[in-house]
C-alpha atoms as a PDB file:
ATOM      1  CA  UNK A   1      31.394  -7.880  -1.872  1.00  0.00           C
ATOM      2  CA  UNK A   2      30.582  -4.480  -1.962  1.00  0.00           C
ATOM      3  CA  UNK A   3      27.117  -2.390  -1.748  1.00  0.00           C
ATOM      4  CA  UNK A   4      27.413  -1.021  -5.205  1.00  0.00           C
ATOM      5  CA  UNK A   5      27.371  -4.663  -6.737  1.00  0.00           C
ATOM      6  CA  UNK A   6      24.688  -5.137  -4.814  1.00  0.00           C
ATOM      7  CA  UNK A   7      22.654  -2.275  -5.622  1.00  0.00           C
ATOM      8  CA  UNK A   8      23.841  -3.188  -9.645  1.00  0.00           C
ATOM      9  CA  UNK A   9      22.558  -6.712  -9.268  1.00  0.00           C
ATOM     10  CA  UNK A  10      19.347  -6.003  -7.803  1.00  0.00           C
ATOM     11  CA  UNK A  11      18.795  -3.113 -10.614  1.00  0.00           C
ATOM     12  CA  UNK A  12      19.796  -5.610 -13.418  1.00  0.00           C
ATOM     13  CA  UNK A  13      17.321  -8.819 -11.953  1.00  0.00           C
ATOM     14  CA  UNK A  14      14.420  -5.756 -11.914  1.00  0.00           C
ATOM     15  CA  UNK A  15      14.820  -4.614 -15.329  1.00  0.00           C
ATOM     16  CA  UNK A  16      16.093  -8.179 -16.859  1.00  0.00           C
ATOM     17  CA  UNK A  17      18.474  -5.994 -19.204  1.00  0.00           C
ATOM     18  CA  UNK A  18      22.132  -4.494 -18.423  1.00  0.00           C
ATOM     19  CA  UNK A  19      21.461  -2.005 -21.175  1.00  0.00           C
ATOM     20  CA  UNK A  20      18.571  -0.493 -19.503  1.00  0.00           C
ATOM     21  CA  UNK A  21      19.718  -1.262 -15.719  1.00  0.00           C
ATOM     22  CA  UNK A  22      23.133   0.306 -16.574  1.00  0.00           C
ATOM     23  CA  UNK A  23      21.135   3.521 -17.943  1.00  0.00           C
ATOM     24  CA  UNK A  24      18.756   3.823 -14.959  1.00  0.00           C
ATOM     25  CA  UNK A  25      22.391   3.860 -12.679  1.00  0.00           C
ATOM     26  CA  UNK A  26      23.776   5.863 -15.034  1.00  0.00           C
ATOM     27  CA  UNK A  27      26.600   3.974 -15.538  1.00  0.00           C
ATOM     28  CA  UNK A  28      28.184   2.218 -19.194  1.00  0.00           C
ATOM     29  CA  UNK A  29      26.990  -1.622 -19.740  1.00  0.00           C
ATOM     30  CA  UNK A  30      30.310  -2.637 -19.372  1.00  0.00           C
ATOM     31  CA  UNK A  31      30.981  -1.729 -16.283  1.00  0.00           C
ATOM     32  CA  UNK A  32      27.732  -3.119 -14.752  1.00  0.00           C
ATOM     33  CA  UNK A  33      28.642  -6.437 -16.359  1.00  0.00           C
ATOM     34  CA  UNK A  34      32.112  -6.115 -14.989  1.00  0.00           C
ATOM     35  CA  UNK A  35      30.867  -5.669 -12.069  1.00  0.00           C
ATOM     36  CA  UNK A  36      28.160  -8.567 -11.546  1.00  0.00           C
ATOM     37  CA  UNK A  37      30.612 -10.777 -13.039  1.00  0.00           C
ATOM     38  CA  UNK A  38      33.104  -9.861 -10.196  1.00  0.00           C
ATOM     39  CA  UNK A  39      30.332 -10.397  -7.630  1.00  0.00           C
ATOM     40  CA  UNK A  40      29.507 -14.203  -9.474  1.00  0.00           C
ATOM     41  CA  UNK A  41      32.862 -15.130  -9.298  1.00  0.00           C
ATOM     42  CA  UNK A  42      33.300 -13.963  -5.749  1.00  0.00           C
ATOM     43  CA  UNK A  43      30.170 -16.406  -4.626  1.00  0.00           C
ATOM     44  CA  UNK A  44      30.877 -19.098  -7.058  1.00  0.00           C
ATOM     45  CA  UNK A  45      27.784 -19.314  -8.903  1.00  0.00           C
ATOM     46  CA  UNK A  46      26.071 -17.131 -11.893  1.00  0.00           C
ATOM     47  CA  UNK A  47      23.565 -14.905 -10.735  1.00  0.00           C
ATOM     48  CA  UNK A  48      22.196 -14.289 -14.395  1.00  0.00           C
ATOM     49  CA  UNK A  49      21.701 -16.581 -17.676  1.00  0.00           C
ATOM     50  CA  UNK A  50      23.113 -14.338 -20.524  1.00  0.00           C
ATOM     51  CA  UNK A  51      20.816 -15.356 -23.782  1.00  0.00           C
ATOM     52  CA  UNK A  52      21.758 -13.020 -26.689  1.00  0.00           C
ATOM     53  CA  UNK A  53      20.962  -9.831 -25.138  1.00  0.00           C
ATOM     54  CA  UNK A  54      18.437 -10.722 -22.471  1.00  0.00           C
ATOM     55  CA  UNK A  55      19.618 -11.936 -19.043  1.00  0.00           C
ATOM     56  CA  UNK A  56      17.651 -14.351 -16.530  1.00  0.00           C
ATOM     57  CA  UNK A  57      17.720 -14.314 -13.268  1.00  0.00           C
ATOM     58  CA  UNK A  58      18.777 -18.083 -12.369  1.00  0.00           C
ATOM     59  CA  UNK A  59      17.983 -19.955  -9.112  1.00  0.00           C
ATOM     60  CA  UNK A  60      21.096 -18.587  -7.205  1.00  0.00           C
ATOM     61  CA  UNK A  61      20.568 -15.339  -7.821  1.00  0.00           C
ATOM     62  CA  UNK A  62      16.448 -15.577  -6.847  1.00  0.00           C
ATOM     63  CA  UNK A  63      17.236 -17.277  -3.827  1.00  0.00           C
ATOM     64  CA  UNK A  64      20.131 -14.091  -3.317  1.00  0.00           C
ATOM     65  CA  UNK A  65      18.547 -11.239  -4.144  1.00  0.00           C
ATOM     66  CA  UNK A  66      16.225 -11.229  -0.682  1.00  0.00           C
ATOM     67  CA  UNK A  67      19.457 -11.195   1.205  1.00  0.00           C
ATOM     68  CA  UNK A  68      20.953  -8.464  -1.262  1.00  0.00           C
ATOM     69  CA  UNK A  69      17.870  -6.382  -0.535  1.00  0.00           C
ATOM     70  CA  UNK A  70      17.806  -6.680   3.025  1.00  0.00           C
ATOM     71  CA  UNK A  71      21.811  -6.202   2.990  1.00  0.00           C
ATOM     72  CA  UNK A  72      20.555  -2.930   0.937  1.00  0.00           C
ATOM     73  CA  UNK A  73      17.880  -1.639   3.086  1.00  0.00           C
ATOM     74  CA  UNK A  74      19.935  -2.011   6.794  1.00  0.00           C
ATOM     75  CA  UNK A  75      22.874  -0.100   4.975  1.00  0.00           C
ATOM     76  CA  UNK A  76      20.303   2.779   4.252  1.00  0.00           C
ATOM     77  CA  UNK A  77      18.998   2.645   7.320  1.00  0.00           C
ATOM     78  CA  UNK A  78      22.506   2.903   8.952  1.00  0.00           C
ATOM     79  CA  UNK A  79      22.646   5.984   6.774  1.00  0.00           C
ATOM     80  CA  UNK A  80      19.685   7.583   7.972  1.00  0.00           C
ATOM     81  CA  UNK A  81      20.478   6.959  11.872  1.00  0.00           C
ATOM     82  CA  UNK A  82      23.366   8.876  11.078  1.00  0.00           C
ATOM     83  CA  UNK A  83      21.459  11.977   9.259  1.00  0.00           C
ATOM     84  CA  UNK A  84      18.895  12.121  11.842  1.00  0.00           C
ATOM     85  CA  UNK A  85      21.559  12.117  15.082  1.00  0.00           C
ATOM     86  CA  UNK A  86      22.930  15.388  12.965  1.00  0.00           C
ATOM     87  CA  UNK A  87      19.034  16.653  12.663  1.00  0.00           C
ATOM     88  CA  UNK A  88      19.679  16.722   8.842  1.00  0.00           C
ATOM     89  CA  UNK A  89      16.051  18.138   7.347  1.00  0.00           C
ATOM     90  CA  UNK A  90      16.680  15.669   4.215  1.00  0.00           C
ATOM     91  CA  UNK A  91      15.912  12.474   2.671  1.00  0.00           C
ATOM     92  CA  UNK A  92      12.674  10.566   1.707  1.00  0.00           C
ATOM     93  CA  UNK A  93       9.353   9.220   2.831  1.00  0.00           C
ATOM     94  CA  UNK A  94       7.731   6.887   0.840  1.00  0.00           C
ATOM     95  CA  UNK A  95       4.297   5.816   1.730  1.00  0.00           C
ATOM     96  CA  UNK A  96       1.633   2.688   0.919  1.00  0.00           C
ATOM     97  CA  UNK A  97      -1.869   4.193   0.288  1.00  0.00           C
ATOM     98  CA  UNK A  98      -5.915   2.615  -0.290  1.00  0.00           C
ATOM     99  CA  UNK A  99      -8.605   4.597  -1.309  1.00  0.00           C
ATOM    100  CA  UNK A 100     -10.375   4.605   1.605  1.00  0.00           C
ATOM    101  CA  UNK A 101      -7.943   6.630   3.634  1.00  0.00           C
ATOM    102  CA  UNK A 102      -6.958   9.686   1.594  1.00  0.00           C
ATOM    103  CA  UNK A 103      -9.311  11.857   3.489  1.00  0.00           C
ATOM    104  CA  UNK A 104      -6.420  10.689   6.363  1.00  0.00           C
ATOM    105  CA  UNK A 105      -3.543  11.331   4.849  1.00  0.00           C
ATOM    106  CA  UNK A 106      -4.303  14.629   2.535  1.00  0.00           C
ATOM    107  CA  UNK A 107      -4.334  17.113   5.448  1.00  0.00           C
ATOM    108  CA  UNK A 108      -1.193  15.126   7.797  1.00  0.00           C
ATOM    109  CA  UNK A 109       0.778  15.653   4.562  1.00  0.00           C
ATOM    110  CA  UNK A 110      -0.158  19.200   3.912  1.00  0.00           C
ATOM    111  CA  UNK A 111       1.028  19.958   7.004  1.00  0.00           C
ATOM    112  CA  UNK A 112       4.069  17.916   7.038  1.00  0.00           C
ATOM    113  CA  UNK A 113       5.337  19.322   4.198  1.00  0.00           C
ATOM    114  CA  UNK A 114       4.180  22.968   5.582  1.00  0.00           C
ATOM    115  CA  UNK A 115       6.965  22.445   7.991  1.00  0.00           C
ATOM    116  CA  UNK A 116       9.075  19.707   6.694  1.00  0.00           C
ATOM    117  CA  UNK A 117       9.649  20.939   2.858  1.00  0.00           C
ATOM    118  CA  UNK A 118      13.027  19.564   2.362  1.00  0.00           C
ATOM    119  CA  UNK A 119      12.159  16.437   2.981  1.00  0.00           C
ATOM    120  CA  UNK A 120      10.361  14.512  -0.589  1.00  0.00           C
ATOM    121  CA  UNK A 121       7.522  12.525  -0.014  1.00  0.00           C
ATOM    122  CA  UNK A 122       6.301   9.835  -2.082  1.00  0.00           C
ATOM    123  CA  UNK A 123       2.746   8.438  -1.895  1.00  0.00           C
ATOM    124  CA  UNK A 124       1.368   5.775  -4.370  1.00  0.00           C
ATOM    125  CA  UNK A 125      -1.972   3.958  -4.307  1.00  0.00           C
ATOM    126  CA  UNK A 126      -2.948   0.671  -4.783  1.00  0.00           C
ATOM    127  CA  UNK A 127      -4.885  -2.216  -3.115  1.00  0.00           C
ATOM    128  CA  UNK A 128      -3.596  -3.689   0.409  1.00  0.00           C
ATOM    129  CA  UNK A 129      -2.002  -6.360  -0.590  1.00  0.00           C
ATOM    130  CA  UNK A 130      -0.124  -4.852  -2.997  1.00  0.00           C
ATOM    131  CA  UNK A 131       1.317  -2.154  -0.368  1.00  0.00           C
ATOM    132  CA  UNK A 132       2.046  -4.494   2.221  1.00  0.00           C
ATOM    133  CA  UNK A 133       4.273  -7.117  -0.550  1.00  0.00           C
ATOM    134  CA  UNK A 134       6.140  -3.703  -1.378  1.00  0.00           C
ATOM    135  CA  UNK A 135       6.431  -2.862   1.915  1.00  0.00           C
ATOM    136  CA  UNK A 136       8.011  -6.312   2.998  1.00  0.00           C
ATOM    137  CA  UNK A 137      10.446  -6.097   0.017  1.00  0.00           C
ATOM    138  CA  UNK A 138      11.499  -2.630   1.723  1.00  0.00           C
ATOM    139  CA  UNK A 139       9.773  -0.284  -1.191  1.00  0.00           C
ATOM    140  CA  UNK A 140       7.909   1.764   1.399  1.00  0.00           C
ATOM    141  CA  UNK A 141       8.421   3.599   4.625  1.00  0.00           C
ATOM    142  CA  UNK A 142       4.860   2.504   6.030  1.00  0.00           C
ATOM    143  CA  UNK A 143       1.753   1.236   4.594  1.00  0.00           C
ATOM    144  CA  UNK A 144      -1.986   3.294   5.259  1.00  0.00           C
ATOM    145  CA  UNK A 145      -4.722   0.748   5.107  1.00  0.00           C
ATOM    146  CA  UNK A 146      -7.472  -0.892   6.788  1.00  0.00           C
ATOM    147  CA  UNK A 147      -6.258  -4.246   7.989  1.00  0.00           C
ATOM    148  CA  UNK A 148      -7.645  -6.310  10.660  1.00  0.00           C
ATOM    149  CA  UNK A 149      -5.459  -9.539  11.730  1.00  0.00           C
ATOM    150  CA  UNK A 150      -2.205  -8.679  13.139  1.00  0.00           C
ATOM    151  CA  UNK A 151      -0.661 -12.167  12.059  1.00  0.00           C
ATOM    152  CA  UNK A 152       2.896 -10.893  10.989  1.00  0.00           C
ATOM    153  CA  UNK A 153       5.822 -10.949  13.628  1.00  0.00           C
ATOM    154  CA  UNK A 154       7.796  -8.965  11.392  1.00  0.00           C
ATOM    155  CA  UNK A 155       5.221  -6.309  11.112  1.00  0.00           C
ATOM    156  CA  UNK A 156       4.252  -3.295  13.320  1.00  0.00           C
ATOM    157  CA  UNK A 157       0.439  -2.597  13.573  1.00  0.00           C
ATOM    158  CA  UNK A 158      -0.842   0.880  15.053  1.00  0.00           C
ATOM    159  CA  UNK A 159      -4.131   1.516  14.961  1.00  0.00           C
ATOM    160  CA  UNK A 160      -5.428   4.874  14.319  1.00  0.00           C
ATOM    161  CA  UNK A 161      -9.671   4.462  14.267  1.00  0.00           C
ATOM    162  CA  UNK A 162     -12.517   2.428  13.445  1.00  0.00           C
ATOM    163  CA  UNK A 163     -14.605   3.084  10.551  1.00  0.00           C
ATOM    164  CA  UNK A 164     -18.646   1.527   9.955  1.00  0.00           C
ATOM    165  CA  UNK A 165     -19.016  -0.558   6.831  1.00  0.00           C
ATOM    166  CA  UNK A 166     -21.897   1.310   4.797  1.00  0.00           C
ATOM    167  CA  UNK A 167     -24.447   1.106   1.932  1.00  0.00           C
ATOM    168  CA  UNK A 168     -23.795   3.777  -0.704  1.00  0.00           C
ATOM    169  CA  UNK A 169     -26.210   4.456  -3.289  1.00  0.00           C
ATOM    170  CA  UNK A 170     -27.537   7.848  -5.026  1.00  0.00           C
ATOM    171  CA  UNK A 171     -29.069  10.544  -2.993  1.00  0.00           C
ATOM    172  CA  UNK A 172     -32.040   9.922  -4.389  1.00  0.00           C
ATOM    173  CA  UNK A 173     -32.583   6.330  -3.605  1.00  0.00           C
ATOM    174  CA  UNK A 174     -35.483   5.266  -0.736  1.00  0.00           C
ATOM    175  CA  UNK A 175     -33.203   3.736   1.331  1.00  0.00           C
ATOM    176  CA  UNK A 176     -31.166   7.096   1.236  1.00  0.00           C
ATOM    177  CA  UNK A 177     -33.609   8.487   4.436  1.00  0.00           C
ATOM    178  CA  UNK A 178     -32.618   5.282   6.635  1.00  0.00           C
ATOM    179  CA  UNK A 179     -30.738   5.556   9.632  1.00  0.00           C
ATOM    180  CA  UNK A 180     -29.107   2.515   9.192  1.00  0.00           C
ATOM    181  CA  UNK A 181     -29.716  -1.220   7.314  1.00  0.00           C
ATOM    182  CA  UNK A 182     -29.374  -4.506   7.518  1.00  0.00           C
ATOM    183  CA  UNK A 183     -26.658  -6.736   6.091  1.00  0.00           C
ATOM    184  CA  UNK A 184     -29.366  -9.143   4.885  1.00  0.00           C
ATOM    185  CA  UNK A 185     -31.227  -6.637   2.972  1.00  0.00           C
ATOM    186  CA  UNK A 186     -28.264  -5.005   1.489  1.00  0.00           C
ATOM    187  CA  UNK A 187     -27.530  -8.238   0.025  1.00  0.00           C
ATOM    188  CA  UNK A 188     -30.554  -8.808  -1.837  1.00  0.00           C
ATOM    189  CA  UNK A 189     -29.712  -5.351  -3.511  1.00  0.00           C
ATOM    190  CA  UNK A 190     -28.237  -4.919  -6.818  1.00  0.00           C
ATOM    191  CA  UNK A 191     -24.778  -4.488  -5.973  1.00  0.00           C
ATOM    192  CA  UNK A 192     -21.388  -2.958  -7.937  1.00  0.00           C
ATOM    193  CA  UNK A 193     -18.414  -3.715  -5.715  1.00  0.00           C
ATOM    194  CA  UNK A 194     -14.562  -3.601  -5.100  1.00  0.00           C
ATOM    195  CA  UNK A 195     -12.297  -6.042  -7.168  1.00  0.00           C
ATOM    196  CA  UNK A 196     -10.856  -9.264  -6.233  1.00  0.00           C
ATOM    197  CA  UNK A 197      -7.435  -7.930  -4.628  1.00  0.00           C
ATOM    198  CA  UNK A 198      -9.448  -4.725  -2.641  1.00  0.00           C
ATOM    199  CA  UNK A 199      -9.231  -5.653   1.156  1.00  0.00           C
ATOM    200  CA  UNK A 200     -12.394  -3.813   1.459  1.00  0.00           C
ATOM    201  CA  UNK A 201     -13.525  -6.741  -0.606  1.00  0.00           C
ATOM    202  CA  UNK A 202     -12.351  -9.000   1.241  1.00  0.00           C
ATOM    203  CA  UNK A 203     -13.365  -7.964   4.299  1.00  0.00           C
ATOM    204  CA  UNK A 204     -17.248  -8.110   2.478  1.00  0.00           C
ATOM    205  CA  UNK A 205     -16.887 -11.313   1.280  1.00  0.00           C
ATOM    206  CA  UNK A 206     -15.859 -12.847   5.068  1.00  0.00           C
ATOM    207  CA  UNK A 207     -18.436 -11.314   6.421  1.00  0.00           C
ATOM    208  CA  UNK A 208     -21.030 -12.567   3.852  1.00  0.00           C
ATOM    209  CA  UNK A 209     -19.592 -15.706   4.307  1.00  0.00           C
ATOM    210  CA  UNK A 210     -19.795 -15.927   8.004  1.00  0.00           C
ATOM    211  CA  UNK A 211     -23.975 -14.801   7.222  1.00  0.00           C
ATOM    212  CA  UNK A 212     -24.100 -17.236   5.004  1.00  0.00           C
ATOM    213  CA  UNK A 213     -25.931 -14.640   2.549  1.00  0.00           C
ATOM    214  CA  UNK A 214     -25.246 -15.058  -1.105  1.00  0.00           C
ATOM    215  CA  UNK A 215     -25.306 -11.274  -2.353  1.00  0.00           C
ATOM    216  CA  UNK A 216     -26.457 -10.118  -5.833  1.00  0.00           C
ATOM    217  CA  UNK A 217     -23.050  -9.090  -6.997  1.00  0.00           C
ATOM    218  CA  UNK A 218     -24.141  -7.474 -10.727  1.00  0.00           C
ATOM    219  CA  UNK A 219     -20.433  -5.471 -10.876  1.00  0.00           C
ATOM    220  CA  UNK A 220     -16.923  -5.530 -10.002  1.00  0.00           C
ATOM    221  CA  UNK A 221     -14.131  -2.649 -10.609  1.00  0.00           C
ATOM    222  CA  UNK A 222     -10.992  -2.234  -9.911  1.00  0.00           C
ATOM    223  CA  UNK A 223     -11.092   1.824  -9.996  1.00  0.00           C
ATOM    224  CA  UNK A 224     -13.028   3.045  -7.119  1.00  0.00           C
ATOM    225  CA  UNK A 225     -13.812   6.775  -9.039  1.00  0.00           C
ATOM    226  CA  UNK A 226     -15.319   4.465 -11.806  1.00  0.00           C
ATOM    227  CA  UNK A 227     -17.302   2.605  -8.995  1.00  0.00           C
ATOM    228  CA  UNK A 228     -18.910   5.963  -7.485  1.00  0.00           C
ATOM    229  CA  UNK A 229     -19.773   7.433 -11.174  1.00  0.00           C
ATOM    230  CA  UNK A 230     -21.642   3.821 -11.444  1.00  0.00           C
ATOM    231  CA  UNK A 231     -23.641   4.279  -8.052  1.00  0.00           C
ATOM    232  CA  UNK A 232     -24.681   7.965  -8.615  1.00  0.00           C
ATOM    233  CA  UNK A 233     -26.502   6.486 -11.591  1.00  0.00           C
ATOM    234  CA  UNK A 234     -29.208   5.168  -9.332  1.00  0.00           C
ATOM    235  CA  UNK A 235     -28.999   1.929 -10.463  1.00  0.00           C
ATOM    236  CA  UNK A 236     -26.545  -0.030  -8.491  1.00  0.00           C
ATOM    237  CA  UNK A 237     -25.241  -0.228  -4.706  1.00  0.00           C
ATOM    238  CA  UNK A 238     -22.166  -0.789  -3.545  1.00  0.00           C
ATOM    239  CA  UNK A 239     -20.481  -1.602   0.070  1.00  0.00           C
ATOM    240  CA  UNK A 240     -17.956   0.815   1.247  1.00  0.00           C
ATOM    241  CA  UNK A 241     -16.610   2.188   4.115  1.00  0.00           C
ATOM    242  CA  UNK A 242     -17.252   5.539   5.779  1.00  0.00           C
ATOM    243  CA  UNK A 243     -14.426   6.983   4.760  1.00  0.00           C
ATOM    244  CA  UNK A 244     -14.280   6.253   1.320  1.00  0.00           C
ATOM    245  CA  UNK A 245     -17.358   8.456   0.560  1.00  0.00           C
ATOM    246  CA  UNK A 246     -17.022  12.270   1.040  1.00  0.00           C
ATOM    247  CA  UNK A 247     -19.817  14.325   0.461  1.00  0.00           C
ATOM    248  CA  UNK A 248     -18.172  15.771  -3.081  1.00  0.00           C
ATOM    249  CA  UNK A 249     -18.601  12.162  -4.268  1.00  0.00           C
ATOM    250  CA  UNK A 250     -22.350  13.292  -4.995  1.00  0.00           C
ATOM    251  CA  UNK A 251     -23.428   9.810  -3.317  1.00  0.00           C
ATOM    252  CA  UNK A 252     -25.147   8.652   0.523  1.00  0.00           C
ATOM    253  CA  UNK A 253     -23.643   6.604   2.778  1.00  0.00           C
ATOM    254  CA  UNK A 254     -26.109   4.347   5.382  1.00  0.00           C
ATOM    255  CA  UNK A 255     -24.206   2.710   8.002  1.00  0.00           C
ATOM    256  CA  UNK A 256     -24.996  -1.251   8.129  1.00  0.00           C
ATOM    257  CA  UNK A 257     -25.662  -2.726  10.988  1.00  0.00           C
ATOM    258  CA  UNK A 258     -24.718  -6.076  13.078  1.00  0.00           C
ATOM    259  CA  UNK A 259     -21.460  -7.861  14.144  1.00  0.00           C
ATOM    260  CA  UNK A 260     -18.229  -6.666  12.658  1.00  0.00           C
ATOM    261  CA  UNK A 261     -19.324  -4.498  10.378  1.00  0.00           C
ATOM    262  CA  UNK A 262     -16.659  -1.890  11.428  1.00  0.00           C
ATOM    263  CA  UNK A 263     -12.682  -1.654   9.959  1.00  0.00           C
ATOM    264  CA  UNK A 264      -9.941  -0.862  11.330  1.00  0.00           C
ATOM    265  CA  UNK A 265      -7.485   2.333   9.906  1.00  0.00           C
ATOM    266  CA  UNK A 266      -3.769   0.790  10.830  1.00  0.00           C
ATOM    267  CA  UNK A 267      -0.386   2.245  10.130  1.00  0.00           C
ATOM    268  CA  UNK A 268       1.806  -0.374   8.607  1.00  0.00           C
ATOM    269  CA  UNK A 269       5.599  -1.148   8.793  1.00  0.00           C
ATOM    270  CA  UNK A 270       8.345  -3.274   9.370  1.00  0.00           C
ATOM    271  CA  UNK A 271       8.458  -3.675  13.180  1.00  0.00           C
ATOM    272  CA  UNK A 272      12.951  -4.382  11.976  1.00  0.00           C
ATOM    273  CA  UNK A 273      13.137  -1.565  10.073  1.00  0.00           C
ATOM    274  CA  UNK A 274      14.760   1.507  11.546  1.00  0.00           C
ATOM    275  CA  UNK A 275      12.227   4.671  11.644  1.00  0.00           C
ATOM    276  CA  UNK A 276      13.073   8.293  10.385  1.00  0.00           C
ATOM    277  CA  UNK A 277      12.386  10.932  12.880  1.00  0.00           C
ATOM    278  CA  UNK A 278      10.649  12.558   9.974  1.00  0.00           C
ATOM    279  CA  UNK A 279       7.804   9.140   9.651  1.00  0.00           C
ATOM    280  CA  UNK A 280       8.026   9.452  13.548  1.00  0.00           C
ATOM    281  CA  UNK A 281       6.711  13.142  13.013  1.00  0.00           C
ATOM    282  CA  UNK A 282       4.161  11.996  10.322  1.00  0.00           C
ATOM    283  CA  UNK A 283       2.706   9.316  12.620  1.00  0.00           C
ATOM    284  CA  UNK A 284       2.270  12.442  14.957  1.00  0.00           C
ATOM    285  CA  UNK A 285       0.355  13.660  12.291  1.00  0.00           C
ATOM    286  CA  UNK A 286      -1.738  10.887  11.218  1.00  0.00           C
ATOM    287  CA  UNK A 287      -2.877  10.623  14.406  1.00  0.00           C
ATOM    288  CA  UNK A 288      -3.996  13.974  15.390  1.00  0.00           C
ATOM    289  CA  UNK A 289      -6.293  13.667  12.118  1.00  0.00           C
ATOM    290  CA  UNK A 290      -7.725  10.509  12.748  1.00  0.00           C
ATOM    291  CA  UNK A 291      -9.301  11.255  15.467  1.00  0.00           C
ATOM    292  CA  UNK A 292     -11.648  13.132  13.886  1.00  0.00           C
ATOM    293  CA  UNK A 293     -12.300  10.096  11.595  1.00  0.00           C
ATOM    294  CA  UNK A 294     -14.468   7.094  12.257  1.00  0.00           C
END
C-alpha cells in the first residue's frame, strides 16, 4: 500500500468521478483506475461501485477513507518536521475563519506575511461548525472562532480574549445613547439575527433559553454583510458580538448586560496534529493582537 494510492483514492471518493479526480492529479484515468484497483485487490474488498461512468463509494471504502486520511495527514506532517528542522521558509498555512474575528486575524496576517512571504496562506470563512468538521478531517491548520465548551480530547483550545455580547442597531436609534441594556428588553425588540449553523446563534439561543425569554425573532441570514445593511435601515436589531461591528459598518453597538453574556475568542486545532513553526509564529501573532481586543 503506498501513499500515492492513497492520496488517488481519497481524490476519487471526493469528486465521485476518475475522469475528473484523475484531471485534478493530473494524471490519465487509466492509471488512477489501475491504481485503486491494485489497492482493492491488496485489501480484499472494492472500495468503489463502478455504474456506467459514475463510481460510489461503498461501505468498505467509507469506513477506510478516515484511516486513509489520517495515514495522509501524519505522512505530511512527517514531511514538515523534516522542513522545519532544516528552517525551510516554505509550505502552507491554512486557516478556519468566523466573521466575528477578522478584525483579529487581518493585521497578525499582514504582518506574517511582511516577514514570512514564502510561506502561502490560506484563509476561508464560514460558520463554526463548519471549520471545526474541516478541521477534524485535517483540511485546516487551526480554526479562529468563538467557542466556549472545551469537550473534545482530541482538540487543543487556547484562548486569546473575551468579547461582550451586544445590541446593534442604527446610530440613530434611542437606545443608541445607552450605556448598556438588558437581555429582557432586547428581546422584546424587533430582531434580524444569525442563521441556524452561526455559533453566535447558538450561543443567543442558550442563553435565551436559560432566561426563559421568547425573543421577537422577525429575520434570519446567513450573510452577516447582508445582516448589517438590514440593521442600518433603522428598522431591525440584531445580537452580535463586539467584535463583529467596526465602526465602518455605519451601525452602534450597546453592550448587554447580565450572566454570560461574554464569548470567548479560541484558537482551534488538533491537540495530535504536529504544528509548523510557521502556525507557532502566527499564534505569536494572534496573540499580541488580541490583546487589544475584548
Amino acid at each position: 500500500m503506498e501513499l500515492r494510492q492513497l492520496r488517488y483514492f481519497l481524490k476519487a471518493k471526493e469528486m465521485g468521478n476518475f475522469r475528473e479526480a484523475a484531471r485534478l492529479l493530473h494524471i490519465s484515468q487509466s492509471t488512477l483506475s489501475q491504481q485503486i484497483r491494485q489497492l482493492e485487490d491488496e485489501l480484499g474488498v472494492p472500495l468503489f461501485n463502478r455504474v456506467g461512468k459514475r463510481v460510489v463509494i461503498t461501505e468498505a471504502g467509507q469506513l477506510f477513507s478516515d484511516y486513509a486520511l489520517q495515514s495522509v495527514h501524519k505522512a505530511e506532517s512527517g514531511l514538515q518536521v523534516l522542513r522545519d528542522l532544516n528552517n525551510l521558509e516554505t509550505g502552507e498555512i491554512r486557516i478556519g475563519l468566523t466573521y466575528g474575528l477578522r478584525p483579529v486575524l487581518a493585521p497578525a496576517l499582514i504582518r506574517f506575511m511582511e516577514t514570512h512571504p514564502n510561506i502561502r496562506v490560506q484563509v476561508v470563512l464560514g460558520t463554526s461548525s463548519e471549520m471545526i468538521e474541516k478541521l477534524q478531517h485535517f483540511e485546516f491548520d487551526f480554526v479562529l472562532t468563538f467557542h466556549e465548551a472545551e469537550k473534545e480530547k482530541d482538540i487543543r483550545y487556547q484562548l486569546l480574549f473575551e468579547s461582550p455580547m451586544t445590541l446593534v442597531m442604527a446610530p440613530g436609534m434611542p437606545l443608541a445613547k445607552k450605556k448598556s441594556v438588558r437581555l429582557e428588553e432586547a428581546a422584546r425588540l424587533p430582531l434580524a439575527l444569525p442563521a441556524q449553523g452561526y455559533s453566535t446563534r447558538a450561543f443567543i439561543s442558550e442563553v435565551l433559553s436559560q432566561k426563559n425569554l421568547s425573543p421577537n425573532i422577525s429575520l434570519e441570514i446567513n450573510d452577516i454583510h447582508m445582516l448589517l445593511e438590514v440593521v442600518r435601515s433603522g428598522e431591525w436589531y440584531s445580537i452580535l458580538i463586539r467584535t463583529s461591528i467596526r465602526q465602518e459598518d455605519g451601525v452602534t453597538a450597546v453592550p448587554i448586560t447580565g450572566k454570560n453574556m461574554r464569548r470567548k475568542a479560541m484558537i482551534i486545532s488538533l491537540r495530535e496534529s504536529y504544528e509548523k513553526k510557521a502556525v507557532t509564529e502566527f499564534y505569536r501573532l494572534l496573540k499580541e493582537t488580541s490583546k487589544r481586543m475584548g
